[in-house]
C-alpha atoms as a PDB file:
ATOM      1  CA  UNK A   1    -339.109 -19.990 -46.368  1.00  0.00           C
ATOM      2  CA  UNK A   2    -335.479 -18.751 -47.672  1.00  0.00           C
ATOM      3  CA  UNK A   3    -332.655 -21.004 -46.697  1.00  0.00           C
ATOM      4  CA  UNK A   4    -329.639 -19.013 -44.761  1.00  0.00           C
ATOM      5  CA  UNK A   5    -326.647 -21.629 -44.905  1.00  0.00           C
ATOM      6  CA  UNK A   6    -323.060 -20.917 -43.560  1.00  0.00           C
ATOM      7  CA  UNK A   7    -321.786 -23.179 -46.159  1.00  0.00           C
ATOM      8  CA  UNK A   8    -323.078 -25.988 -48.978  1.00  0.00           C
ATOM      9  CA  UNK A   9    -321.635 -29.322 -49.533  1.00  0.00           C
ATOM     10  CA  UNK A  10    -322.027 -30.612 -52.881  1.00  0.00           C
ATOM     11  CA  UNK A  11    -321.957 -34.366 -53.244  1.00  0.00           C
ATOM     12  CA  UNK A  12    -319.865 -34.205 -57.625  1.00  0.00           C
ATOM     13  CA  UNK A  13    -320.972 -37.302 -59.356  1.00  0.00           C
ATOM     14  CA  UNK A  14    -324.595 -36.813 -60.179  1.00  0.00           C
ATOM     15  CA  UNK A  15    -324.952 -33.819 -59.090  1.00  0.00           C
ATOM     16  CA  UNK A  16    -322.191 -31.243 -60.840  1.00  0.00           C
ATOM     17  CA  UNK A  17    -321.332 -34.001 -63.452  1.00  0.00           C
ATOM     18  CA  UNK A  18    -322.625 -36.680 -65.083  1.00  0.00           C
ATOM     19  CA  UNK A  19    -320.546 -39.721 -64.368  1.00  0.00           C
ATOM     20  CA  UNK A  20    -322.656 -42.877 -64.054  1.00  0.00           C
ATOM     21  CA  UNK A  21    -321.140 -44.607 -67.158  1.00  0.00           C
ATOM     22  CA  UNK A  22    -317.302 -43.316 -66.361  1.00  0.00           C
ATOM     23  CA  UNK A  23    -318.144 -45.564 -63.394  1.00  0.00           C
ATOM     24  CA  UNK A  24    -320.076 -48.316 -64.866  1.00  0.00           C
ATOM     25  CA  UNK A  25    -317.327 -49.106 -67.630  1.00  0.00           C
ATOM     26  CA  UNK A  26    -314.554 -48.532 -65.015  1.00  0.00           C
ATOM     27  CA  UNK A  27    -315.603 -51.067 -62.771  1.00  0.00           C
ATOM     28  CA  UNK A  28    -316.550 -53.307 -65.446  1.00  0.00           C
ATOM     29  CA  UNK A  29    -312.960 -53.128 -66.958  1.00  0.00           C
ATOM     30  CA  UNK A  30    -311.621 -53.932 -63.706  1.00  0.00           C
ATOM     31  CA  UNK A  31    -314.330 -56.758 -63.063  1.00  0.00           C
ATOM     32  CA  UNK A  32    -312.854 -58.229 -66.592  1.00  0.00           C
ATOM     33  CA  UNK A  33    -309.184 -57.775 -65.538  1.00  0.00           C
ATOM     34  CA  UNK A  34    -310.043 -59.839 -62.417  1.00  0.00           C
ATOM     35  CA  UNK A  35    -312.251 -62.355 -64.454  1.00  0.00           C
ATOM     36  CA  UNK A  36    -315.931 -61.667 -62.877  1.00  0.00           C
ATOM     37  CA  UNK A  37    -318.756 -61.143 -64.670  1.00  0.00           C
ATOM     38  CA  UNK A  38    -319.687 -57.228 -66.317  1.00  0.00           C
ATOM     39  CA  UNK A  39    -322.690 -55.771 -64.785  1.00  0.00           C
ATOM     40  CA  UNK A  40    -325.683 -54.654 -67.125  1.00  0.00           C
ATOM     41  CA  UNK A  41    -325.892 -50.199 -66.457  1.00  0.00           C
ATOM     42  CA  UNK A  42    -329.330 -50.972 -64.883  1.00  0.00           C
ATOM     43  CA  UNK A  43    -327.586 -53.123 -62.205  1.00  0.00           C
ATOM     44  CA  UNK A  44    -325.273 -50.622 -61.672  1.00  0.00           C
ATOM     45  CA  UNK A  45    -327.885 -47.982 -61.465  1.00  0.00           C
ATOM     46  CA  UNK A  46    -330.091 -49.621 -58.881  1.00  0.00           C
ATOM     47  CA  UNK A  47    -327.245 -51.789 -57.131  1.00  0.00           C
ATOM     48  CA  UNK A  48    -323.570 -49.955 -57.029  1.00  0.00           C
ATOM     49  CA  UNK A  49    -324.125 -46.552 -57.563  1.00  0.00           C
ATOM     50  CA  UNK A  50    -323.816 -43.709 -55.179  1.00  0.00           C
ATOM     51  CA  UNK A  51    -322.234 -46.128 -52.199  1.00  0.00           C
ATOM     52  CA  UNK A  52    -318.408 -46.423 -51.911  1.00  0.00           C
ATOM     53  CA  UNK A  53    -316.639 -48.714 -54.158  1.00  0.00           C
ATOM     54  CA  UNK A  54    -315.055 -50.548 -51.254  1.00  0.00           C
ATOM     55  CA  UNK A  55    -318.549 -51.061 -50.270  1.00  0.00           C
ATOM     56  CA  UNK A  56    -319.560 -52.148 -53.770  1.00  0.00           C
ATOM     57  CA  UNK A  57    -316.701 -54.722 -53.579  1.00  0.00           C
ATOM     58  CA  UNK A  58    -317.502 -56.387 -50.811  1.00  0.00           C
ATOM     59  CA  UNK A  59    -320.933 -56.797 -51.862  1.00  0.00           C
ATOM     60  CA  UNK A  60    -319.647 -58.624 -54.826  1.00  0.00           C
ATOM     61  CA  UNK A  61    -317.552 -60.470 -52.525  1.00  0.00           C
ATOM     62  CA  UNK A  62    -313.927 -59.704 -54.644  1.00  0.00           C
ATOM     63  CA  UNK A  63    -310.459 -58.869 -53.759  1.00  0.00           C
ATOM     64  CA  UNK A  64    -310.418 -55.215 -52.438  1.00  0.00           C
ATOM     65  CA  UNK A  65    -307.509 -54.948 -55.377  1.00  0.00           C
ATOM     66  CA  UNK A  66    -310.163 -54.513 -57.825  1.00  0.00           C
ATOM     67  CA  UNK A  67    -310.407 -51.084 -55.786  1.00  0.00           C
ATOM     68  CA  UNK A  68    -307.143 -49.844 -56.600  1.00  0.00           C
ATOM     69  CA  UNK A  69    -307.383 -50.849 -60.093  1.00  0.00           C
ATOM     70  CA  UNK A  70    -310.839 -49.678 -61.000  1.00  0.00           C
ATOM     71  CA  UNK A  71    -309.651 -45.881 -59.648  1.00  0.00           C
ATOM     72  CA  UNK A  72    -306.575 -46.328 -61.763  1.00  0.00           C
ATOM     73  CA  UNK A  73    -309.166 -46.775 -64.521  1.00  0.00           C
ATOM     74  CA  UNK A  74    -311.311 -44.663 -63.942  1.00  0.00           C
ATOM     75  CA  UNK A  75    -308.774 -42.106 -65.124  1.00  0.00           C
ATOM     76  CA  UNK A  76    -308.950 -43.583 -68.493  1.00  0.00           C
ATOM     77  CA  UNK A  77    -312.670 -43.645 -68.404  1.00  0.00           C
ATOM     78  CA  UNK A  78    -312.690 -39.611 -67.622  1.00  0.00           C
ATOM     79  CA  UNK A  79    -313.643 -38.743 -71.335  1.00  0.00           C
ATOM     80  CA  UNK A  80    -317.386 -40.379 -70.663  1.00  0.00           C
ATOM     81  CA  UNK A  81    -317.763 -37.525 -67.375  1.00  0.00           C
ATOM     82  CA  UNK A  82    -319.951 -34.266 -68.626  1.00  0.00           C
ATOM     83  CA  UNK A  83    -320.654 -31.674 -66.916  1.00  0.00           C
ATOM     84  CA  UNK A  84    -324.374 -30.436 -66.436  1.00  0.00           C
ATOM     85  CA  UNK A  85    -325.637 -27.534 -68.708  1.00  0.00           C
ATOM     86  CA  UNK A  86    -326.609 -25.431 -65.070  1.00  0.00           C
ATOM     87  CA  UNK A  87    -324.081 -26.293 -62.998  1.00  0.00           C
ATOM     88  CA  UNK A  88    -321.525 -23.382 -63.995  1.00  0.00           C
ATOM     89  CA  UNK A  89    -324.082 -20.702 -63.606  1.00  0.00           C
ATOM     90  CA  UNK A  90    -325.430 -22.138 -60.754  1.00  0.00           C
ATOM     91  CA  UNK A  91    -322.070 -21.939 -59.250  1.00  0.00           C
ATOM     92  CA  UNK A  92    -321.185 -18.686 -60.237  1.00  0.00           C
ATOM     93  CA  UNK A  93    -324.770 -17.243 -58.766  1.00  0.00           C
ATOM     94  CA  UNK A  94    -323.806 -18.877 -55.321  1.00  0.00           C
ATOM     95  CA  UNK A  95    -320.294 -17.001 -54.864  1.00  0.00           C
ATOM     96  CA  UNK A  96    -321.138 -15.404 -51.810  1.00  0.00           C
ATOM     97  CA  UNK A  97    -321.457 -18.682 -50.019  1.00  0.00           C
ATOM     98  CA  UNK A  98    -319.039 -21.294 -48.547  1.00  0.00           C
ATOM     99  CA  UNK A  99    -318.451 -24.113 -50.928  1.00  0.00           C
ATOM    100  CA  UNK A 100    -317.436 -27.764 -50.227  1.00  0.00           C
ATOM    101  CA  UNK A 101    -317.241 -31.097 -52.660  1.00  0.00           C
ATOM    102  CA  UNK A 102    -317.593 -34.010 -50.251  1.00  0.00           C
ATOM    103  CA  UNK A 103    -317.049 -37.026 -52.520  1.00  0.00           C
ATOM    104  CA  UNK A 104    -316.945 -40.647 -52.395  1.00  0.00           C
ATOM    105  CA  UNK A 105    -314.704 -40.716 -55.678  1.00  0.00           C
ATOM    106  CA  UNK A 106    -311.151 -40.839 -54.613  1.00  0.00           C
ATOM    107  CA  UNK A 107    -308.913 -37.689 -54.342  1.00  0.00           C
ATOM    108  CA  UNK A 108    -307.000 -38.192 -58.108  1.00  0.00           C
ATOM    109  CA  UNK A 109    -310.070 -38.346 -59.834  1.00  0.00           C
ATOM    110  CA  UNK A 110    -311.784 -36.125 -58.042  1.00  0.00           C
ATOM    111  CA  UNK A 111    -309.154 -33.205 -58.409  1.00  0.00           C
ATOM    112  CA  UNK A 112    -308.671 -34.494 -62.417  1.00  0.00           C
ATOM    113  CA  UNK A 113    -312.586 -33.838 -62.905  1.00  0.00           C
ATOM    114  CA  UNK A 114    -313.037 -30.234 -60.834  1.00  0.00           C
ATOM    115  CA  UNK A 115    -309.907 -29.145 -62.772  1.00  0.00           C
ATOM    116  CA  UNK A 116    -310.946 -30.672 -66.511  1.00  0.00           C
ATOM    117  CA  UNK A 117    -314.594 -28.322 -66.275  1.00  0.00           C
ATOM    118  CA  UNK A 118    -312.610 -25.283 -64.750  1.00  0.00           C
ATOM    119  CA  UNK A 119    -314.905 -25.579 -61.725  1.00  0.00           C
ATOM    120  CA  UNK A 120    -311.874 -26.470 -59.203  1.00  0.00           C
ATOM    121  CA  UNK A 121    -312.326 -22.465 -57.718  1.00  0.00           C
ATOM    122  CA  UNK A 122    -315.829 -22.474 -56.939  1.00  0.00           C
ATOM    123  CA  UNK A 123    -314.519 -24.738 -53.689  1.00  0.00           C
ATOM    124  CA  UNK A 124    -312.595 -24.102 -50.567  1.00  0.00           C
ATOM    125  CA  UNK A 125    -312.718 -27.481 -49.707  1.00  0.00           C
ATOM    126  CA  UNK A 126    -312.673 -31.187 -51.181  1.00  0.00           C
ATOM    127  CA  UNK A 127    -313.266 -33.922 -49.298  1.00  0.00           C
ATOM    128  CA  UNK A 128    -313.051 -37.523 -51.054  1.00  0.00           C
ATOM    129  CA  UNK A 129    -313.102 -41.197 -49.723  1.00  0.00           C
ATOM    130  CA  UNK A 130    -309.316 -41.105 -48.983  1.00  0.00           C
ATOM    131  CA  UNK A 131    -309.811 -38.467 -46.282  1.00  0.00           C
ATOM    132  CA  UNK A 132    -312.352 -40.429 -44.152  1.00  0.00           C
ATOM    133  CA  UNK A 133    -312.100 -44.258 -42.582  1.00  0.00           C
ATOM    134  CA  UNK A 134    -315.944 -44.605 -43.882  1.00  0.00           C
ATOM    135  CA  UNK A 135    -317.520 -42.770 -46.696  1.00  0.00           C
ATOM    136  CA  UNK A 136    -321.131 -41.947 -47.109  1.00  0.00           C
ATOM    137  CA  UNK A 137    -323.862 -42.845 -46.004  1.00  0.00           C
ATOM    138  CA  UNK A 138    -321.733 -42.734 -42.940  1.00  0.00           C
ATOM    139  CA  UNK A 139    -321.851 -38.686 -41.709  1.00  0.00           C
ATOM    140  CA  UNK A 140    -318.047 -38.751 -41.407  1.00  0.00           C
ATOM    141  CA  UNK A 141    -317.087 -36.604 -44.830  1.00  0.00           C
ATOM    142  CA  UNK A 142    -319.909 -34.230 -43.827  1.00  0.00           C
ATOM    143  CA  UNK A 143    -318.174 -33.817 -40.369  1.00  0.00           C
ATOM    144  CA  UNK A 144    -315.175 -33.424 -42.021  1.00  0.00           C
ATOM    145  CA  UNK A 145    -315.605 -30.776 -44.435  1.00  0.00           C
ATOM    146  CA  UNK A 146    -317.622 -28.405 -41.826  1.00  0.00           C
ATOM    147  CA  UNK A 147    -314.421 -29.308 -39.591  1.00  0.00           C
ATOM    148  CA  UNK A 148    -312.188 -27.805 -42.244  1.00  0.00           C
ATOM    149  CA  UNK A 149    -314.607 -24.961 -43.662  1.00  0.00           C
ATOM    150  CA  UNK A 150    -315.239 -24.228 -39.867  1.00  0.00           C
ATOM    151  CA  UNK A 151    -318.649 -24.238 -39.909  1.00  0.00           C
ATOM    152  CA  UNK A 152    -321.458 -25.799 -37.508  1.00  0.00           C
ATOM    153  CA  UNK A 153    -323.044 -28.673 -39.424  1.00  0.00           C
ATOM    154  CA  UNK A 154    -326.327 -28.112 -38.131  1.00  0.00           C
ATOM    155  CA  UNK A 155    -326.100 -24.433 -40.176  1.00  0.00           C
ATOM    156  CA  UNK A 156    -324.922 -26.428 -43.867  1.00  0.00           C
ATOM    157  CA  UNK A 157    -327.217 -27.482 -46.875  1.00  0.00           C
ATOM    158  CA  UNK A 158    -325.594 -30.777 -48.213  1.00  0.00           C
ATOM    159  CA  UNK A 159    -326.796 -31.547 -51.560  1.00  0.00           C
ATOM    160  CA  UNK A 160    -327.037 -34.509 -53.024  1.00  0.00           C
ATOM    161  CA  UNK A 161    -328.823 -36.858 -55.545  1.00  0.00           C
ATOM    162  CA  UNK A 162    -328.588 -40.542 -54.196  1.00  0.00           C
ATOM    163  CA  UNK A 163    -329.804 -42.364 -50.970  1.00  0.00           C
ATOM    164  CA  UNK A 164    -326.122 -42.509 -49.424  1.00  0.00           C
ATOM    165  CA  UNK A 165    -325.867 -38.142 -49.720  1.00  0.00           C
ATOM    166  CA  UNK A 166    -329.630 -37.999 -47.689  1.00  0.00           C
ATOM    167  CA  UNK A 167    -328.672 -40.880 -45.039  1.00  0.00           C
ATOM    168  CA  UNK A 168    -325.611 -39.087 -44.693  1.00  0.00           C
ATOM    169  CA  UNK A 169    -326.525 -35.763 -44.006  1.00  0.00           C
ATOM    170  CA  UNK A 170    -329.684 -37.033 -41.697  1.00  0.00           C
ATOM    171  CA  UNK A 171    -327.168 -38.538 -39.835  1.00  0.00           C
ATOM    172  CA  UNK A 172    -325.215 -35.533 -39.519  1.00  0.00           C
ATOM    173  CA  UNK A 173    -328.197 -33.123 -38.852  1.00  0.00           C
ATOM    174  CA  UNK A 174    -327.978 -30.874 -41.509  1.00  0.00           C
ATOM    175  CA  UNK A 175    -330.349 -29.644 -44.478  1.00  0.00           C
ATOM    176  CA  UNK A 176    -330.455 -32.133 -47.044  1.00  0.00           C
ATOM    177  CA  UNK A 177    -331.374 -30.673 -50.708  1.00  0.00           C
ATOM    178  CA  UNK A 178    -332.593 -33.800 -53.082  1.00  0.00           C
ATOM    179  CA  UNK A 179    -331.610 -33.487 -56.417  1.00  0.00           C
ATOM    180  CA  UNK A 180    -334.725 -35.883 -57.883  1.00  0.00           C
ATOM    181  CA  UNK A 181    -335.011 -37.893 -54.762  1.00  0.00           C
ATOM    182  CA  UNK A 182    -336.535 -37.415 -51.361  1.00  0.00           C
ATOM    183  CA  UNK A 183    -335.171 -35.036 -49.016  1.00  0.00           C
ATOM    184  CA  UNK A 184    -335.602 -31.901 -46.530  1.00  0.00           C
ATOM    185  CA  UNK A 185    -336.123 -29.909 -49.803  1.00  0.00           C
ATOM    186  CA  UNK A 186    -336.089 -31.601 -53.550  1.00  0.00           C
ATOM    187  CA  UNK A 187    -335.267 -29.559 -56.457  1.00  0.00           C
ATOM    188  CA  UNK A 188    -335.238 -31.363 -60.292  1.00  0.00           C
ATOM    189  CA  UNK A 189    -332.167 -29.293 -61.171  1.00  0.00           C
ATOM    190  CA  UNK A 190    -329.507 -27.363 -59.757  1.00  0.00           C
ATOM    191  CA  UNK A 191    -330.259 -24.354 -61.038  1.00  0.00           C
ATOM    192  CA  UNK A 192    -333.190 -24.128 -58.675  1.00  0.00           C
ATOM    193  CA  UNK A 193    -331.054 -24.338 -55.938  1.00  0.00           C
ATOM    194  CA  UNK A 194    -330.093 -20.404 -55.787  1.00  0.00           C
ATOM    195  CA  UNK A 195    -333.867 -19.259 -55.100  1.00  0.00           C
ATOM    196  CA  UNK A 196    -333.980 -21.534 -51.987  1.00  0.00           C
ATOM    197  CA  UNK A 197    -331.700 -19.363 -50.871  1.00  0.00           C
ATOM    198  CA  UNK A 198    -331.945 -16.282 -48.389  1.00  0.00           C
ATOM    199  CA  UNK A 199    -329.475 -13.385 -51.382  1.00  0.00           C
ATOM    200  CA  UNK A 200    -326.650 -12.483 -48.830  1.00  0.00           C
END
């Protein structure tokens, strides 16, 4: 069966890029500056990663200022983000469809990254944590992009590559593509995304 969406939501990290240890040494720079313990990668792999870093925070009980300083970091950290071999041509094969980021990686970095791998076009919208009061797994960013693409978000493929993107779109009702992880429909790379699809 051939997919017919009005629109797809890309979650970024994970998914277009590769940006687990931008992350991992951001946080643990700001985790230093604020004198807490580092965390090893595989703790941030199978604790932290893919929920909201406000989230993260409170889970390690610290000072949401950590927040503010760990996305100032991040910026400095930007030289460790790739981008994945397929995710240009994927793109490019997908330009007759409606294109969103939805993000929990605040607005700056988000914008710095789209812009530094020339893939900023590609998308009509960008939605990051600063443009919702809760960021996945809560539904509200998927809301809000269809909102802005004006779309209905039953009619959207969301794709995504960690529990938060899947809980999220569930919870919005839309078509959930798993990028190696459970979902509606999983793929193991991007570029099989494109022959899901119905060729408009």
């Amino acid at each position: 069966m051939k997919l017919t969406p009005s629109a797809i939501l890309f979650d970024m990290d994970g998914v277009l890029v590769d940006s687990l240890d931008a992350w991992w040494n951001a946080l643990n720079s700001a985790l230093q500056r604020f004198k807490h313990e580092r965390i090893t990668r595989e703790e941030f792999l199978q604790t932290y990663w893919g929920h909201d870093l406000k989230a993260n925070l409170k889970r390690l009980h610290l000072n949401p200022e950590v927040a503010q300083f760990c996305n100032i970091t991040y910026g400095n950290h930007l030289d460790y983000v790739t981008i994945y071999p397929d995710t240009r041509t994927t793109l490019e094969s997908l330009t007759s469809y409606r294109k969103a980021v939805i993000t929990n990686t605040p607005s700056d970095c988000a914008q710095q990254i789209l812009r530094k791998f020339h893939i900023e076009h590609y998308f009509e919208v960008v939605v990051t944590s600063d443009d919702v009061t809760k960021s996945k797994p809560d539904p509200e960013i998927v809301f809000k992009a269809c909102e802005r693409l004006g779309v209905n978000v039953q009619t959207v493929l969301l794709v995504g590559d960690t529990e938060s993107d899947v809980k999220a779109g569930n919870a919005a009702r839309c078509t959930v593509v798993g990028l190696k992880i459970p979902a509606d429909v999983t793929i193991q790379k991007l570029s099989e995304l494109p022959a899901l699809l119905r060729s408009s």
